[in-house]
PDB file of N, CA and C in Angstrom:
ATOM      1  N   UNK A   1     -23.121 -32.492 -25.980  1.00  0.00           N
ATOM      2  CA  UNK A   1     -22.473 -32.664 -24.690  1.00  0.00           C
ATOM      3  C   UNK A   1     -22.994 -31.587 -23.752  1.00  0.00           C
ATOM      4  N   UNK A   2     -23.696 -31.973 -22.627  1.00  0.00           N
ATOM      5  CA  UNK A   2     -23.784 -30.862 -21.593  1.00  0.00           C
ATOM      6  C   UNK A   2     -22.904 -29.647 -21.051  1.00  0.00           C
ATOM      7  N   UNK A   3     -23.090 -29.041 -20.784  1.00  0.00           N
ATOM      8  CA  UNK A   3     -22.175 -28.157 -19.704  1.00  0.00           C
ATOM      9  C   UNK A   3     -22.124 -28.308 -18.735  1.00  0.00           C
ATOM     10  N   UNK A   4     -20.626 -28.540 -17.928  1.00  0.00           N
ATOM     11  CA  UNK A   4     -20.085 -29.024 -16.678  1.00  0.00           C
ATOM     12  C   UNK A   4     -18.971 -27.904 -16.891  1.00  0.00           C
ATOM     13  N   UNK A   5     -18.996 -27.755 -15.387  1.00  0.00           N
ATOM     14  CA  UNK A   5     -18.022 -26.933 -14.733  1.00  0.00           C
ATOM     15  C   UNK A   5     -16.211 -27.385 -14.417  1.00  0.00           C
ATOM     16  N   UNK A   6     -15.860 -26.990 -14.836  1.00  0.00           N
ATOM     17  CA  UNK A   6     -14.313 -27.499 -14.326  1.00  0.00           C
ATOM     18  C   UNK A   6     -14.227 -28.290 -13.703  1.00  0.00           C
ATOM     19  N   UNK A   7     -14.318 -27.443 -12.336  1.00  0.00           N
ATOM     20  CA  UNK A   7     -14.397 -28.584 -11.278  1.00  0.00           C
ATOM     21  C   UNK A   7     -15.034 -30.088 -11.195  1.00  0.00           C
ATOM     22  N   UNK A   8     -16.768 -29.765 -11.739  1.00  0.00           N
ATOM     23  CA  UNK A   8     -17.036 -30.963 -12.103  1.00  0.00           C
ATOM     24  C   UNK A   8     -16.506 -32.102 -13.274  1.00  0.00           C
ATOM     25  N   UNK A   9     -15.888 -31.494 -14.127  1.00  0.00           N
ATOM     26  CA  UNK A   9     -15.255 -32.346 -14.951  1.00  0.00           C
ATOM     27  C   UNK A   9     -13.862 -32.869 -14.053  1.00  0.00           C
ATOM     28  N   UNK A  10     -13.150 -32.206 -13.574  1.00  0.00           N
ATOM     29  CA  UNK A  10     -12.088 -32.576 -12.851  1.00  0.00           C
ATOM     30  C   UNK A  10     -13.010 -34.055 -11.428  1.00  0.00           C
ATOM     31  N   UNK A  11     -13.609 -33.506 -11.262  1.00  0.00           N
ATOM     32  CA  UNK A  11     -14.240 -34.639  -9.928  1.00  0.00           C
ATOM     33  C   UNK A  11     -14.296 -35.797 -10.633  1.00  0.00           C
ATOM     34  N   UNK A  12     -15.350 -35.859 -11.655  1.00  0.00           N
ATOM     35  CA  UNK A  12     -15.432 -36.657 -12.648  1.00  0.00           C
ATOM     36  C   UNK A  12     -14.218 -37.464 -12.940  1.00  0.00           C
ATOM     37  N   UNK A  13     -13.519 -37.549 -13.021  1.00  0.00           N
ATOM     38  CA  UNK A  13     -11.850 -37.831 -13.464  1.00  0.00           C
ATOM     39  C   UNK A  13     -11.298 -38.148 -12.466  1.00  0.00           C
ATOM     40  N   UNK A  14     -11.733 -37.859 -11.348  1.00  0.00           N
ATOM     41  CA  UNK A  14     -10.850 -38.222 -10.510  1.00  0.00           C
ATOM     42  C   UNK A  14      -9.852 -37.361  -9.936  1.00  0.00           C
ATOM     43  N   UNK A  15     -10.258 -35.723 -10.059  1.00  0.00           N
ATOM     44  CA  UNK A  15      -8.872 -35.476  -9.810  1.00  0.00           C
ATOM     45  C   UNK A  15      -9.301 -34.301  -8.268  1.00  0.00           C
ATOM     46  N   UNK A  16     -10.219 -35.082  -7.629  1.00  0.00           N
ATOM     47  CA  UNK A  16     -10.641 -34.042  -6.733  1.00  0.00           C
ATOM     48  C   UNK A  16      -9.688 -34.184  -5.185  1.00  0.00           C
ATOM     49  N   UNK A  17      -8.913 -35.441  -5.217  1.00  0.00           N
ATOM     50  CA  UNK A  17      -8.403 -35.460  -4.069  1.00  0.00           C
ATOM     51  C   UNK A  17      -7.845 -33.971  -4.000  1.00  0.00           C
ATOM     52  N   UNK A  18      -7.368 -34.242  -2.466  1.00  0.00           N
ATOM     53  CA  UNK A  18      -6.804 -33.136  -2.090  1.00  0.00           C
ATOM     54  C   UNK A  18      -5.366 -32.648  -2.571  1.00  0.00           C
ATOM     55  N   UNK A  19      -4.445 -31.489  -3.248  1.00  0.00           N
ATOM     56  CA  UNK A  19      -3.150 -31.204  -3.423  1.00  0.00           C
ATOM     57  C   UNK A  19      -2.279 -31.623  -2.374  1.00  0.00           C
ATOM     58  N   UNK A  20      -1.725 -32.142  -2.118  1.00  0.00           N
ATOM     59  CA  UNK A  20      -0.248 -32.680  -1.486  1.00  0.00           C
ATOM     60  C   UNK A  20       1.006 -32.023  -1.849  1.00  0.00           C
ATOM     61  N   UNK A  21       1.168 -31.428  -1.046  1.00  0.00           N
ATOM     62  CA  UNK A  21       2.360 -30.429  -0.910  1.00  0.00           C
ATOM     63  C   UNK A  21       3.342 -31.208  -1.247  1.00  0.00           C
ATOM     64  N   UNK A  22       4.555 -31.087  -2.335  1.00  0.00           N
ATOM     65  CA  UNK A  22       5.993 -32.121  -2.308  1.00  0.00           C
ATOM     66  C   UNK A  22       6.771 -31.721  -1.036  1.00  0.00           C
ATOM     67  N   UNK A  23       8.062 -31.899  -1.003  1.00  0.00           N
ATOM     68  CA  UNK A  23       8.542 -31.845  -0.322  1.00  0.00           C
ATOM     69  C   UNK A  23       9.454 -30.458   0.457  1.00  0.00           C
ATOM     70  N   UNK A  24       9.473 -29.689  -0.650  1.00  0.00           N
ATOM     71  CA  UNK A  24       9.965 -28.437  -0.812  1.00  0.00           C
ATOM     72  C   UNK A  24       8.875 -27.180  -1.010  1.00  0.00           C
ATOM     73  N   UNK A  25       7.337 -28.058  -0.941  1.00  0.00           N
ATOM     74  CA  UNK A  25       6.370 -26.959  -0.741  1.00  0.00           C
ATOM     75  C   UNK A  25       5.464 -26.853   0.477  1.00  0.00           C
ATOM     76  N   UNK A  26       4.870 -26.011   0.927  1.00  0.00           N
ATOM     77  CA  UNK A  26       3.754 -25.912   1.452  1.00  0.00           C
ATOM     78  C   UNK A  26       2.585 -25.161   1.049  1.00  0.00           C
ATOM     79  N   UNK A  27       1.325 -25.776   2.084  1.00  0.00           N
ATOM     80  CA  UNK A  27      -0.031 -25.114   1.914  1.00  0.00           C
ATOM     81  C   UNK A  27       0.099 -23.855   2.002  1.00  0.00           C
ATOM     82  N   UNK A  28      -0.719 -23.218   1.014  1.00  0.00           N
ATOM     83  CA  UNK A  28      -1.110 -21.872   1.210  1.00  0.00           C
ATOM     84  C   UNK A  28      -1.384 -21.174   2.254  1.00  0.00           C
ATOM     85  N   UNK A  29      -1.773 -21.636   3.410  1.00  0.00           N
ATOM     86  CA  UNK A  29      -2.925 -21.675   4.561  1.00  0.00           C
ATOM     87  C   UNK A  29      -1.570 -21.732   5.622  1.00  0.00           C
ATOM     88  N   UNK A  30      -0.785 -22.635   5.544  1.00  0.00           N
ATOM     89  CA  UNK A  30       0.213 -22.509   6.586  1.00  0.00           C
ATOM     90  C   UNK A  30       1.338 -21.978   6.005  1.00  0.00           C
ATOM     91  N   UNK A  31       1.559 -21.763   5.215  1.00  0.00           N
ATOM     92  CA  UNK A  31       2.357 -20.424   4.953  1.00  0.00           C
ATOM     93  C   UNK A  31       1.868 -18.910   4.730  1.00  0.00           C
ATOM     94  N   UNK A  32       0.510 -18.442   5.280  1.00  0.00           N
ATOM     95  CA  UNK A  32       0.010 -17.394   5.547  1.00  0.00           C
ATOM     96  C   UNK A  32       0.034 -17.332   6.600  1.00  0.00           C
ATOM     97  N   UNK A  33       0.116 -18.108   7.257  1.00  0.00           N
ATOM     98  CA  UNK A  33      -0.222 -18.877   8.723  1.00  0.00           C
ATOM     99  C   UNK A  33       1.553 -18.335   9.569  1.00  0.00           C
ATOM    100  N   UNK A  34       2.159 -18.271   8.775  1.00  0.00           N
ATOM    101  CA  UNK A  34       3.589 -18.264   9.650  1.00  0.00           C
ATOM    102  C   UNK A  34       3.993 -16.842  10.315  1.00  0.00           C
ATOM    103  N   UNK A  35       4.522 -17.155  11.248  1.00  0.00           N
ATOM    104  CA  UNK A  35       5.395 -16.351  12.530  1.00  0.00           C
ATOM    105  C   UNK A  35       6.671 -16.688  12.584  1.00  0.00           C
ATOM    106  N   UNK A  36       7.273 -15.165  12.816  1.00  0.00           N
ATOM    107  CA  UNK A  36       8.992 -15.527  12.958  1.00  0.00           C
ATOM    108  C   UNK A  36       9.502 -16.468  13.691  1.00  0.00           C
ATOM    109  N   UNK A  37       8.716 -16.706  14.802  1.00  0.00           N
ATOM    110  CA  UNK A  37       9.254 -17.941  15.563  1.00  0.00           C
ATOM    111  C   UNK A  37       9.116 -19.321  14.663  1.00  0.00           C
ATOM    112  N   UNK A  38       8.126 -19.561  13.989  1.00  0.00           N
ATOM    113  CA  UNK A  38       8.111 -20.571  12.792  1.00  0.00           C
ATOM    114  C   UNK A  38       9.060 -20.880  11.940  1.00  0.00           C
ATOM    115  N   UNK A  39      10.004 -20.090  11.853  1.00  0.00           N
ATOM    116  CA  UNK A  39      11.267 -19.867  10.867  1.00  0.00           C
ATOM    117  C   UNK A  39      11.545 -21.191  11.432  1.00  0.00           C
ATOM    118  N   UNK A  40      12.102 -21.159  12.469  1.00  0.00           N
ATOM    119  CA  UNK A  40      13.032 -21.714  13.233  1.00  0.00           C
ATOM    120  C   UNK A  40      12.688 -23.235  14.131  1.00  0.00           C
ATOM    121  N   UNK A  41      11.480 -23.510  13.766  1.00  0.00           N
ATOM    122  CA  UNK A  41      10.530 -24.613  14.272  1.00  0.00           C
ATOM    123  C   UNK A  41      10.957 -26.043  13.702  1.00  0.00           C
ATOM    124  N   UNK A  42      10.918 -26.802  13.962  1.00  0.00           N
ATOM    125  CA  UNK A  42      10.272 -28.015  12.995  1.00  0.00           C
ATOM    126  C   UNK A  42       9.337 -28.017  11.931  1.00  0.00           C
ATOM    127  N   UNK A  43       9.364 -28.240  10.912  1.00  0.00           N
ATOM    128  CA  UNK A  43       8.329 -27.947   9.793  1.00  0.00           C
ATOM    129  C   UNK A  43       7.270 -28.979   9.815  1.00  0.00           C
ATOM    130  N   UNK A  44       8.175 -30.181   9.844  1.00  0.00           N
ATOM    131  CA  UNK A  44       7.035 -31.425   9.376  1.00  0.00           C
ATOM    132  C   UNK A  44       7.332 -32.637  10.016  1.00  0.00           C
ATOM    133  N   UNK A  45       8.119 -32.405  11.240  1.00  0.00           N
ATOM    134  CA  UNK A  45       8.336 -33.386  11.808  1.00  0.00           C
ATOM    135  C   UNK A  45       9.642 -34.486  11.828  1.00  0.00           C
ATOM    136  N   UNK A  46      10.110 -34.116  10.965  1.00  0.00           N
ATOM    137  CA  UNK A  46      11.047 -35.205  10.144  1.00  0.00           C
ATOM    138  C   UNK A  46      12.554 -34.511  10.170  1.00  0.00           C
ATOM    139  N   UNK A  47      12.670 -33.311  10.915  1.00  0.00           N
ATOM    140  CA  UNK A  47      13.276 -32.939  11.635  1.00  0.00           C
ATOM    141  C   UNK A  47      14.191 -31.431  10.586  1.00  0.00           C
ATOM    142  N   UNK A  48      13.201 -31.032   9.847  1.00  0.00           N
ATOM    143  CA  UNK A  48      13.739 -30.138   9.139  1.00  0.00           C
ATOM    144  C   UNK A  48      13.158 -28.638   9.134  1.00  0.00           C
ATOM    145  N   UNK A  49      13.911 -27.551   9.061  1.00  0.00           N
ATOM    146  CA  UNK A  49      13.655 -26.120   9.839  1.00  0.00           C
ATOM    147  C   UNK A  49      12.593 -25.496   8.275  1.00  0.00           C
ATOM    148  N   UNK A  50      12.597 -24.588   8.278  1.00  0.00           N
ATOM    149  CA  UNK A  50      11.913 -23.867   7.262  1.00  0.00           C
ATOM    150  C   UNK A  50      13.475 -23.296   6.924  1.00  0.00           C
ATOM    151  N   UNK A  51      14.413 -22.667   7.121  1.00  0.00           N
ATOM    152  CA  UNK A  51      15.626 -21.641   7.332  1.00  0.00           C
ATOM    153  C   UNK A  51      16.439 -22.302   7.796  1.00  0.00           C
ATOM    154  N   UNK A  52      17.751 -22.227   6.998  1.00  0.00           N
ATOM    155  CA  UNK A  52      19.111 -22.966   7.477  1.00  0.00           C
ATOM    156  C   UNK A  52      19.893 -21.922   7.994  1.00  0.00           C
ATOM    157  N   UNK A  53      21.016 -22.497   8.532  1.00  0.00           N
ATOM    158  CA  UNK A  53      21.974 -20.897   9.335  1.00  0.00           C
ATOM    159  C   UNK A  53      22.508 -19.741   7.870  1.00  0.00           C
ATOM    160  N   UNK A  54      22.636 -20.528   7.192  1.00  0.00           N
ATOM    161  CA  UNK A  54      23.279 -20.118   5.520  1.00  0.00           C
ATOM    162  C   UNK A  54      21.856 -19.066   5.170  1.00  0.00           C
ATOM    163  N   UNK A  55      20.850 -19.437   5.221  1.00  0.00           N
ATOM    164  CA  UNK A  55      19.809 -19.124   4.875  1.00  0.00           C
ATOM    165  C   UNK A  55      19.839 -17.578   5.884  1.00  0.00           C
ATOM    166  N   UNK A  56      19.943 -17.749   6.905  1.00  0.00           N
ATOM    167  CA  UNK A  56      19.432 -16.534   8.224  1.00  0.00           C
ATOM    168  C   UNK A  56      20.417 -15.768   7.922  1.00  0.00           C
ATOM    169  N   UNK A  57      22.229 -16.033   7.356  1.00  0.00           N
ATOM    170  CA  UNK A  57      23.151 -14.598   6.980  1.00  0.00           C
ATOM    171  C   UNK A  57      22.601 -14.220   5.871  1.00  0.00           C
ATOM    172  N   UNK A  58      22.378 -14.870   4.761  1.00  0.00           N
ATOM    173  CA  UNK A  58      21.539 -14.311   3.459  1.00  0.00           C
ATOM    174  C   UNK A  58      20.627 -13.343   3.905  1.00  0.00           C
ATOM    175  N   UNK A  59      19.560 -13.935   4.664  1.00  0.00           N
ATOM    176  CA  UNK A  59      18.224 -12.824   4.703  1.00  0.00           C
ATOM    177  C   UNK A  59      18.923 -11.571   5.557  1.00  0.00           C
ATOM    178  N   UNK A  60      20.044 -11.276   6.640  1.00  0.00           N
ATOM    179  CA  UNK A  60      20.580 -10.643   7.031  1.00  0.00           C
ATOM    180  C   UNK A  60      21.135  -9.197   6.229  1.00  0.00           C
ATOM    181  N   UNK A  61      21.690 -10.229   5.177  1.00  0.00           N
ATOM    182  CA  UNK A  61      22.616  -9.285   4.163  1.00  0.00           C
ATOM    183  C   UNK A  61      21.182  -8.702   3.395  1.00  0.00           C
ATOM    184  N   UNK A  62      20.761  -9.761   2.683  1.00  0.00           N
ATOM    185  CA  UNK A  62      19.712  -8.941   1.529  1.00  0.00           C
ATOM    186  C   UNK A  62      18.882  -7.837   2.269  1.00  0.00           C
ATOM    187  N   UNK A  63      17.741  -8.233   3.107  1.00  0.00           N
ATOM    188  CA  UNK A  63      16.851  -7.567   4.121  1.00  0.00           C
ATOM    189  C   UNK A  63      17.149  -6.358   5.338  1.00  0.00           C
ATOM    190  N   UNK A  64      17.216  -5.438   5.336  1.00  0.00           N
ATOM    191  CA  UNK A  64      17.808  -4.431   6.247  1.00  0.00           C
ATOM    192  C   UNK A  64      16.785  -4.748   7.358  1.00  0.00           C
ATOM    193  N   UNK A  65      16.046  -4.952   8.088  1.00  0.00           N
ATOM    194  CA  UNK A  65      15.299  -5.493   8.888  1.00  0.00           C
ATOM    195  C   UNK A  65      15.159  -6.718   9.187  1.00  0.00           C
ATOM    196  N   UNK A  66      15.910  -7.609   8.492  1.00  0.00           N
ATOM    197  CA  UNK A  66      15.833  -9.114   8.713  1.00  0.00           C
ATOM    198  C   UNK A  66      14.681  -9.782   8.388  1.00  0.00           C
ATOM    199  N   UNK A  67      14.744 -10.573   9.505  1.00  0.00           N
ATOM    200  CA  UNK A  67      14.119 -11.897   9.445  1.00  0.00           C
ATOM    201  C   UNK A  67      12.542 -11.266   8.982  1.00  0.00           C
ATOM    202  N   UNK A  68      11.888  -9.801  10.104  1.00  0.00           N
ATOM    203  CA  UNK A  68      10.700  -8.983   9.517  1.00  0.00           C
ATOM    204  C   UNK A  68      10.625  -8.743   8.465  1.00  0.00           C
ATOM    205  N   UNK A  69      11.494  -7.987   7.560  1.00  0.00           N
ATOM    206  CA  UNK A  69      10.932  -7.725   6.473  1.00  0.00           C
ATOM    207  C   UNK A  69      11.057  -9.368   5.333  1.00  0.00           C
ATOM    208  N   UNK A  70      12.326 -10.346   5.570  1.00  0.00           N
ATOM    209  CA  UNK A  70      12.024 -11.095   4.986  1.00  0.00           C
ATOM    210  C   UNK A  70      10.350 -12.134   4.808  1.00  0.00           C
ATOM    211  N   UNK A  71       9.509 -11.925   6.206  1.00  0.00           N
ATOM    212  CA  UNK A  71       9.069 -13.007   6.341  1.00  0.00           C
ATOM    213  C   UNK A  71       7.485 -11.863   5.345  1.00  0.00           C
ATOM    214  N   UNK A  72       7.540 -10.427   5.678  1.00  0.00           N
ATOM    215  CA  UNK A  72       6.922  -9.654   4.987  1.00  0.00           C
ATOM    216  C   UNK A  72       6.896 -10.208   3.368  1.00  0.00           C
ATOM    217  N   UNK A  73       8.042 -10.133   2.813  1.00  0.00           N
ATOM    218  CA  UNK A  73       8.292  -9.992   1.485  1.00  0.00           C
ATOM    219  C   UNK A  73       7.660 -11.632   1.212  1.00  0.00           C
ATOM    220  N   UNK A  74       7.824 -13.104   2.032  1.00  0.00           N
ATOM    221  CA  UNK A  74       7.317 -13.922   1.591  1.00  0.00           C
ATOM    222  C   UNK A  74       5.674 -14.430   1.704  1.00  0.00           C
ATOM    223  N   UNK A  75       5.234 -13.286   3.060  1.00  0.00           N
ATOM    224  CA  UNK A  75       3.837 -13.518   2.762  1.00  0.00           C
ATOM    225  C   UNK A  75       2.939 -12.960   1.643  1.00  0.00           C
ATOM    226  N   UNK A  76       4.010 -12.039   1.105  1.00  0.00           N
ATOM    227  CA  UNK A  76       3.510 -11.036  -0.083  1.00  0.00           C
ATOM    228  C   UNK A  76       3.722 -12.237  -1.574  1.00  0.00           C
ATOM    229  N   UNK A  77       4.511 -12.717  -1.769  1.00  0.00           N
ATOM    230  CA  UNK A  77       4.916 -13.962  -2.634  1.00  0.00           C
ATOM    231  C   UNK A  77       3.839 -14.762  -2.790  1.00  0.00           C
ATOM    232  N   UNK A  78       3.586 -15.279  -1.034  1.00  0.00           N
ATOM    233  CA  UNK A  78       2.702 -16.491  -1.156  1.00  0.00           C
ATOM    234  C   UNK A  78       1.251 -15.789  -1.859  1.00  0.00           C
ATOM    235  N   UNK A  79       0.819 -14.472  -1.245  1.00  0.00           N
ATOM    236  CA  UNK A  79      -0.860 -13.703  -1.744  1.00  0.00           C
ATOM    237  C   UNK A  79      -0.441 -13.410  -3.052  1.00  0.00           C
ATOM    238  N   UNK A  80       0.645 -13.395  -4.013  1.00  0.00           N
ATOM    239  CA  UNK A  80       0.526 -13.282  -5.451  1.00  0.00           C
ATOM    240  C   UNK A  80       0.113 -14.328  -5.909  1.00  0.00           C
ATOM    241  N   UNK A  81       0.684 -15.385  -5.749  1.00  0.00           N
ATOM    242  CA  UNK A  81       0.968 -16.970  -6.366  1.00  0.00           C
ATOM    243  C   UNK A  81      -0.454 -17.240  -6.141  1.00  0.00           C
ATOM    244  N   UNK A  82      -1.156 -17.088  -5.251  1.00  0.00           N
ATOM    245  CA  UNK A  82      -2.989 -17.552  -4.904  1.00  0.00           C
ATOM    246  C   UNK A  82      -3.432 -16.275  -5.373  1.00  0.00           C
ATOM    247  N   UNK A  83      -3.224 -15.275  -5.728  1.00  0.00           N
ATOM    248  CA  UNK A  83      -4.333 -14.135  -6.391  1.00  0.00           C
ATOM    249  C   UNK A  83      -3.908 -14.147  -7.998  1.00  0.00           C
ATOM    250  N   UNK A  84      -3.142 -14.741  -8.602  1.00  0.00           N
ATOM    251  CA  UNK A  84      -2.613 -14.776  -9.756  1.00  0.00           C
ATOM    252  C   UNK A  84      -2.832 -16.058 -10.349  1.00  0.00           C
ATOM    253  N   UNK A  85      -2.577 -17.187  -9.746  1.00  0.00           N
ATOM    254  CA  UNK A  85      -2.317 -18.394 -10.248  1.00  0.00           C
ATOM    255  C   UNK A  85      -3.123 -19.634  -9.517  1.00  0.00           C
ATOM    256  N   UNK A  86      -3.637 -19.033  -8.409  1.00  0.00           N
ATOM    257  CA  UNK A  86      -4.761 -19.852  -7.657  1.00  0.00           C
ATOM    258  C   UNK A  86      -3.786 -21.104  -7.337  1.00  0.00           C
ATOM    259  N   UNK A  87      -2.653 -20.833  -6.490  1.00  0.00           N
ATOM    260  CA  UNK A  87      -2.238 -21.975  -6.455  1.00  0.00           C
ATOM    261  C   UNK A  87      -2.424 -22.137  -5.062  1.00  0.00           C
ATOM    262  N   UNK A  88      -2.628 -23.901  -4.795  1.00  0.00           N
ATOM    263  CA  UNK A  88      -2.864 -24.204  -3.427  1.00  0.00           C
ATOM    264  C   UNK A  88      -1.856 -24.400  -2.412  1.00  0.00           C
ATOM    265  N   UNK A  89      -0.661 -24.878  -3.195  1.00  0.00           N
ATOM    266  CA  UNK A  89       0.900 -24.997  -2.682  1.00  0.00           C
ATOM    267  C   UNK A  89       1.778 -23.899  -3.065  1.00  0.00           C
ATOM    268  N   UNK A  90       2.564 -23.276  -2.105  1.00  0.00           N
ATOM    269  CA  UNK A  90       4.049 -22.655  -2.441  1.00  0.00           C
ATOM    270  C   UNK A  90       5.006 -23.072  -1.596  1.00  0.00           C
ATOM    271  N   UNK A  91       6.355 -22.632  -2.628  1.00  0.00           N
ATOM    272  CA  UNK A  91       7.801 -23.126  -1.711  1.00  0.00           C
ATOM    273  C   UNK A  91       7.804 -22.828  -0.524  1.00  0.00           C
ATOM    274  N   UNK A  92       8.484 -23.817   0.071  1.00  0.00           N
ATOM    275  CA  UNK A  92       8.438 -23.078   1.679  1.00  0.00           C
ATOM    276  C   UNK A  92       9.844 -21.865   1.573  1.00  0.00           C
ATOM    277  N   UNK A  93      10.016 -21.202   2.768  1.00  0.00           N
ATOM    278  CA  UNK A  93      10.781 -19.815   2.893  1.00  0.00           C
ATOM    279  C   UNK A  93      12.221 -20.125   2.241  1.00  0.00           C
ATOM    280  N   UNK A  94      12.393 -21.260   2.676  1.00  0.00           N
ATOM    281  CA  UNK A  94      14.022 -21.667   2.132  1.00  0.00           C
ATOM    282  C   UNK A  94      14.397 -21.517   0.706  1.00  0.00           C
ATOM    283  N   UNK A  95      13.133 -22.373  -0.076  1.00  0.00           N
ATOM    284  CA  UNK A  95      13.431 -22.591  -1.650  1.00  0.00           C
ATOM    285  C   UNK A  95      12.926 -21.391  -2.171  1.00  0.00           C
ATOM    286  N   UNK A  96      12.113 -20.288  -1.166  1.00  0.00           N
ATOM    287  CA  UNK A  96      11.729 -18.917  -2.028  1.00  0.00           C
ATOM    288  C   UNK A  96      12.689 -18.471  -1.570  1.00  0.00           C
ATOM    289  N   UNK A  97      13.912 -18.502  -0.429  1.00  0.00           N
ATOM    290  CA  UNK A  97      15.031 -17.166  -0.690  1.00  0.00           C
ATOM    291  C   UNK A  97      16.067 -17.910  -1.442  1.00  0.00           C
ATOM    292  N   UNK A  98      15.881 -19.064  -2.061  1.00  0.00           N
ATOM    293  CA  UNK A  98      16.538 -19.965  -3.284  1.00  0.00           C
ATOM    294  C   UNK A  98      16.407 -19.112  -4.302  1.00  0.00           C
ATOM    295  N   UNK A  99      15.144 -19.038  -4.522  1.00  0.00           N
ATOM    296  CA  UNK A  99      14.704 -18.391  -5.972  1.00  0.00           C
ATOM    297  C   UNK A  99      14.922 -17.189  -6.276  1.00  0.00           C
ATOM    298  N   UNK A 100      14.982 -16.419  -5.194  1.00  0.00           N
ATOM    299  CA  UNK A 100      15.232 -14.720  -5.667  1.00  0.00           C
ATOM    300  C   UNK A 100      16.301 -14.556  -5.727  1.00  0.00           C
ATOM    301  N   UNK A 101      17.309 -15.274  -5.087  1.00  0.00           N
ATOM    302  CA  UNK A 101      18.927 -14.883  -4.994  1.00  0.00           C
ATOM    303  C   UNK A 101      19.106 -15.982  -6.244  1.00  0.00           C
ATOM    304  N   UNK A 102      18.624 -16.648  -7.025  1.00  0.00           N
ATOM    305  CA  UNK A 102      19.211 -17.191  -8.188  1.00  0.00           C
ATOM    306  C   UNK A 102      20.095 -18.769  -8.068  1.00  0.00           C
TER     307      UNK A 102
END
């Protein structure tokens, strides 16, 4: 059997389309990509925020700087998850201040 590269075995197979974020994730790229005003935006059209009001007293209480240091602590999340695990998708801000508060 030859030697092929991952990737090329994966193409091969079929599995080169592009990752598709579910519903509770996003691209790597636009979640490096985010600004505090983004919190508070439309995400995807469909009429849902990144941050619920429940969500903004949480980061209040946990974060002594708020919404800054929260959005700090999740761009630091997202550069582990792609320097560790090469992943192309992470949670968006909501389901990561899901995850740390348990």
């Amino acid at each position: 059997m030859e030697n092929i590269t991952k990737e090329e075995y994966n193409y091969e197979r079929g599995y080169h389309l592009p990752i598709e974020p579910k519903q509770h994730q996003i691209r790597v790229e636009d979640a490096l990509n985010l600004r505090l005003v983004d919190l508070f935006t439309e995400s995807d059209g469909a009429s849902h925020k990144y941050l619920s009001r429940a969500d903004l007293i949480l980061i209040f209480t946990l974060y002594p700087n708020g919404l800054s240091d929260f959005l700090e602590d999740y761009i630091s999340y997202v550069e582990y998850e792609v320097q560790t695990k090469n992943y192309k998708v992470v949670n968006k801000p909501h389901f990561y201040l899901k995850n740390i508060i348990g």
